[in-house]
C-alpha atoms as a PDB file:
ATOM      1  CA  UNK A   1      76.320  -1.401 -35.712  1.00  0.00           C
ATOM      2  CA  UNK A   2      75.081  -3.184 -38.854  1.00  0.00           C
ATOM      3  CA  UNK A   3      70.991  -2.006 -39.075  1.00  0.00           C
ATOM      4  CA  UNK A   4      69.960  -5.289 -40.788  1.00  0.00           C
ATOM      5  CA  UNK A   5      70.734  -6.636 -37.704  1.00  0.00           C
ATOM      6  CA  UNK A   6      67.195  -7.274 -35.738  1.00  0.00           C
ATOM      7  CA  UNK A   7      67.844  -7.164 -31.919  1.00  0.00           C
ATOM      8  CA  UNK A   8      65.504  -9.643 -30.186  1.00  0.00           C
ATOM      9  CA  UNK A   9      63.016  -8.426 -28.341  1.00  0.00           C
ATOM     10  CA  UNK A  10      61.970 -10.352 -25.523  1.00  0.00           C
ATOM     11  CA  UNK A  11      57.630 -12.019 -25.887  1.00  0.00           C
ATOM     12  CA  UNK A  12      55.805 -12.022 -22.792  1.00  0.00           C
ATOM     13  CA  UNK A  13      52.448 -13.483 -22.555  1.00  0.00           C
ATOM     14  CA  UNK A  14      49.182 -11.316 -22.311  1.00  0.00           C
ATOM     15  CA  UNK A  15      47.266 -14.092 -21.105  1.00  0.00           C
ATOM     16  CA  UNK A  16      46.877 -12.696 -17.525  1.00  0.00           C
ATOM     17  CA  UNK A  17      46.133  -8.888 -18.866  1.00  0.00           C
ATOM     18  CA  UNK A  18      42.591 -10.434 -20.579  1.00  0.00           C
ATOM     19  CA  UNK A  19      41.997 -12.874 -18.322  1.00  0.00           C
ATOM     20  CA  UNK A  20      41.411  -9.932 -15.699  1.00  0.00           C
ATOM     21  CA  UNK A  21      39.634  -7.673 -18.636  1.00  0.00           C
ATOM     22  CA  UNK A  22      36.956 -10.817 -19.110  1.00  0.00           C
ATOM     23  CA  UNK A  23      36.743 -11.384 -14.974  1.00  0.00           C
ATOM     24  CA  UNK A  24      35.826  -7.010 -14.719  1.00  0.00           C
ATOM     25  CA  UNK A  25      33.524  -7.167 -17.873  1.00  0.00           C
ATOM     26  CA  UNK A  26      31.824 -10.682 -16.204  1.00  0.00           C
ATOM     27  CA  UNK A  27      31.621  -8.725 -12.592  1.00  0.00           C
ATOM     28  CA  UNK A  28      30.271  -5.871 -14.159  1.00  0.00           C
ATOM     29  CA  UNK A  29      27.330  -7.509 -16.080  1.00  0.00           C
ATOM     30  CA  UNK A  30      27.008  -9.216 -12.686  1.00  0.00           C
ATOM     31  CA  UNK A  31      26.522  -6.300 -10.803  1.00  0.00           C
ATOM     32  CA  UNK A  32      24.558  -4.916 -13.572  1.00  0.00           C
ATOM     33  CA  UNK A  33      22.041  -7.862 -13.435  1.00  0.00           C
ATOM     34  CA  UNK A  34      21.471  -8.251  -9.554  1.00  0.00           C
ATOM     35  CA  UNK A  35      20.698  -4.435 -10.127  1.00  0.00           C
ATOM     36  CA  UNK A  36      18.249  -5.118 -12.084  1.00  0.00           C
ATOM     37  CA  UNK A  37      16.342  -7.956 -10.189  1.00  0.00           C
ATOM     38  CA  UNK A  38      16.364  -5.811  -7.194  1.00  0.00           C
ATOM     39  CA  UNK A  39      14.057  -3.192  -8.834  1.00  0.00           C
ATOM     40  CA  UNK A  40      12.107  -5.602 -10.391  1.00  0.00           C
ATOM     41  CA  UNK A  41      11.415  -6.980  -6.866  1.00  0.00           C
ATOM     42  CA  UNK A  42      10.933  -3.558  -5.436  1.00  0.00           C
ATOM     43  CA  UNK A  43       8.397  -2.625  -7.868  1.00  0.00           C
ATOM     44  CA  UNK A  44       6.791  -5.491  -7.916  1.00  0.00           C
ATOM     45  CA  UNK A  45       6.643  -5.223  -3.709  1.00  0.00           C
ATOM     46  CA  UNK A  46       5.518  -1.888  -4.411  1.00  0.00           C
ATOM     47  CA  UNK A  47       2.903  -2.816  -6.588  1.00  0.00           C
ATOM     48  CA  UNK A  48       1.639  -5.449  -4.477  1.00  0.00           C
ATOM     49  CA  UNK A  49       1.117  -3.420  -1.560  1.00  0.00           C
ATOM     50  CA  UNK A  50      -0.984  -0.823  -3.269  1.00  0.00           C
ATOM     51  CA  UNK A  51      -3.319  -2.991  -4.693  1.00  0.00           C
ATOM     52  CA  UNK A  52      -3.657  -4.342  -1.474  1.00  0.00           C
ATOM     53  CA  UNK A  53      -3.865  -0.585   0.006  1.00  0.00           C
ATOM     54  CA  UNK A  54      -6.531   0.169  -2.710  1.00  0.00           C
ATOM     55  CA  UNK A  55      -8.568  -3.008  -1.898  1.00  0.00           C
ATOM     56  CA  UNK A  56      -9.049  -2.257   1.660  1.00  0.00           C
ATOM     57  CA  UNK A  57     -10.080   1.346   0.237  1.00  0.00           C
ATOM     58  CA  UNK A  58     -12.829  -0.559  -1.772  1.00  0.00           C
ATOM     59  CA  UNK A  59     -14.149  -2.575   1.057  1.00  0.00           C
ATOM     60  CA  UNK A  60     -13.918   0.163   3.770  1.00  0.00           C
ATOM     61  CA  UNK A  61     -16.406   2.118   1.253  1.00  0.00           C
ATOM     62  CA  UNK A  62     -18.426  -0.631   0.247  1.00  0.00           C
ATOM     63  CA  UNK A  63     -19.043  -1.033   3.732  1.00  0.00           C
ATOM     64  CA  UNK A  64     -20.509   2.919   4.510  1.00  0.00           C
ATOM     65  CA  UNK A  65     -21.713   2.642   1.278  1.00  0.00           C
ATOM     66  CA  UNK A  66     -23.864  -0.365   2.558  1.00  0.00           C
ATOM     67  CA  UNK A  67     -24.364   0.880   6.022  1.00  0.00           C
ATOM     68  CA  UNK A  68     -25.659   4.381   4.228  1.00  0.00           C
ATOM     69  CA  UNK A  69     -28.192   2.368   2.456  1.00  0.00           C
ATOM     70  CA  UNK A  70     -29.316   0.713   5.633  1.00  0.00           C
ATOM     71  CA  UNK A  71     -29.849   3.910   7.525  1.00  0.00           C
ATOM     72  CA  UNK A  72     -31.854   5.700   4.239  1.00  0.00           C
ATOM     73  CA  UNK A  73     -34.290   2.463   4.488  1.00  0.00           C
ATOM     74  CA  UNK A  74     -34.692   2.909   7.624  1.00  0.00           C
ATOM     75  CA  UNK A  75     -35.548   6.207   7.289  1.00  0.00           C
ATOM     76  CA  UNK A  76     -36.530   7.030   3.504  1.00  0.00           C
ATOM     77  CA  UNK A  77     -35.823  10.435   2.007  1.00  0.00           C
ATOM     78  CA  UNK A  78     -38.994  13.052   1.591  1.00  0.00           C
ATOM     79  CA  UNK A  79     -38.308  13.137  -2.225  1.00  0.00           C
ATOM     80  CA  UNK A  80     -37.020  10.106  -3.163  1.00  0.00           C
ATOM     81  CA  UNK A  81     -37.136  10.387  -7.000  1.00  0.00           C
ATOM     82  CA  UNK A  82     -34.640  13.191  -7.116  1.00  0.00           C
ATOM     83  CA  UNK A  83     -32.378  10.753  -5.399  1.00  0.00           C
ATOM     84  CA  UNK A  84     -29.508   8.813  -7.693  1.00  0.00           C
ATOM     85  CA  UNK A  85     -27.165   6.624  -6.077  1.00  0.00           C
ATOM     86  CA  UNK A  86     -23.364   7.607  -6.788  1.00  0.00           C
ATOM     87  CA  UNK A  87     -22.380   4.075  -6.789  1.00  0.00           C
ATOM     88  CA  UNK A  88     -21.142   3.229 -10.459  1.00  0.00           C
ATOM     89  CA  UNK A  89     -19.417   0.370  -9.523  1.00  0.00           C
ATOM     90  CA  UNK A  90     -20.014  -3.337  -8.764  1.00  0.00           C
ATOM     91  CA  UNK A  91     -19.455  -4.842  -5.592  1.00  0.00           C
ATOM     92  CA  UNK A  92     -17.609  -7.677  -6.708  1.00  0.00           C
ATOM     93  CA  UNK A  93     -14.377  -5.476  -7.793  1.00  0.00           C
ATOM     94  CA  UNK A  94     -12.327  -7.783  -5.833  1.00  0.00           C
ATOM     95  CA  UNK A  95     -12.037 -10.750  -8.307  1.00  0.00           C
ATOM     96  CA  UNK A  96     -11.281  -8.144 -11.423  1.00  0.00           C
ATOM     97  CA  UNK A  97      -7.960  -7.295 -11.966  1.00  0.00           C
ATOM     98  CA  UNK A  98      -6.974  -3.921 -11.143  1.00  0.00           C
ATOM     99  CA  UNK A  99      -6.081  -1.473 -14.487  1.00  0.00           C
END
């Protein structure tokens, strides 16, 4: 055997090999993404019903609040000067965003 001599070795195409390396990399960013956008909605679902959970909070006191007010006009306190109201709020917190 003469070493100069190069034996051909046979070429077989990758094509297939990266074709299925791009389609796992593409289904992986996929998967990746619709990840994503699920806890995005979740939080945001979240969100939305604790605001809503925080509102009804609001008027449910507003309401005794009010009624409270009612009953101590109705029947004033004997020293009404040492009263202070612990309201520090407006009424109109529903049209303000929430922080």
């Amino acid at each position: 055997m003469y070493f100069s001599q190069v034996i051909p070795t046979p070429t077989y195409k990758k094509n297939g090999f990266i074709l299925m390396e791009v389609l796992v990399a593409m289904s992986l960013v996929a998967i990746t993404w619709i990840g994503l956008g699920n806890a995005y909605q979740t939080l945001v679902l979240r969100l939305g019903l604790e605001q809503n959970k925080r509102l009804q909070i609001y008027r449910e006191l507003d309401q005794h609040e009010l009624h409270q007010s009612a009953l101590q006009q109705s029947h004033p306190p004997i020293n009404e000067s040492a009263r202070v109201s612990r309201r520090n709020r407006d009424l109109n917190h529903i049209t303000r965003p929430i922080n």
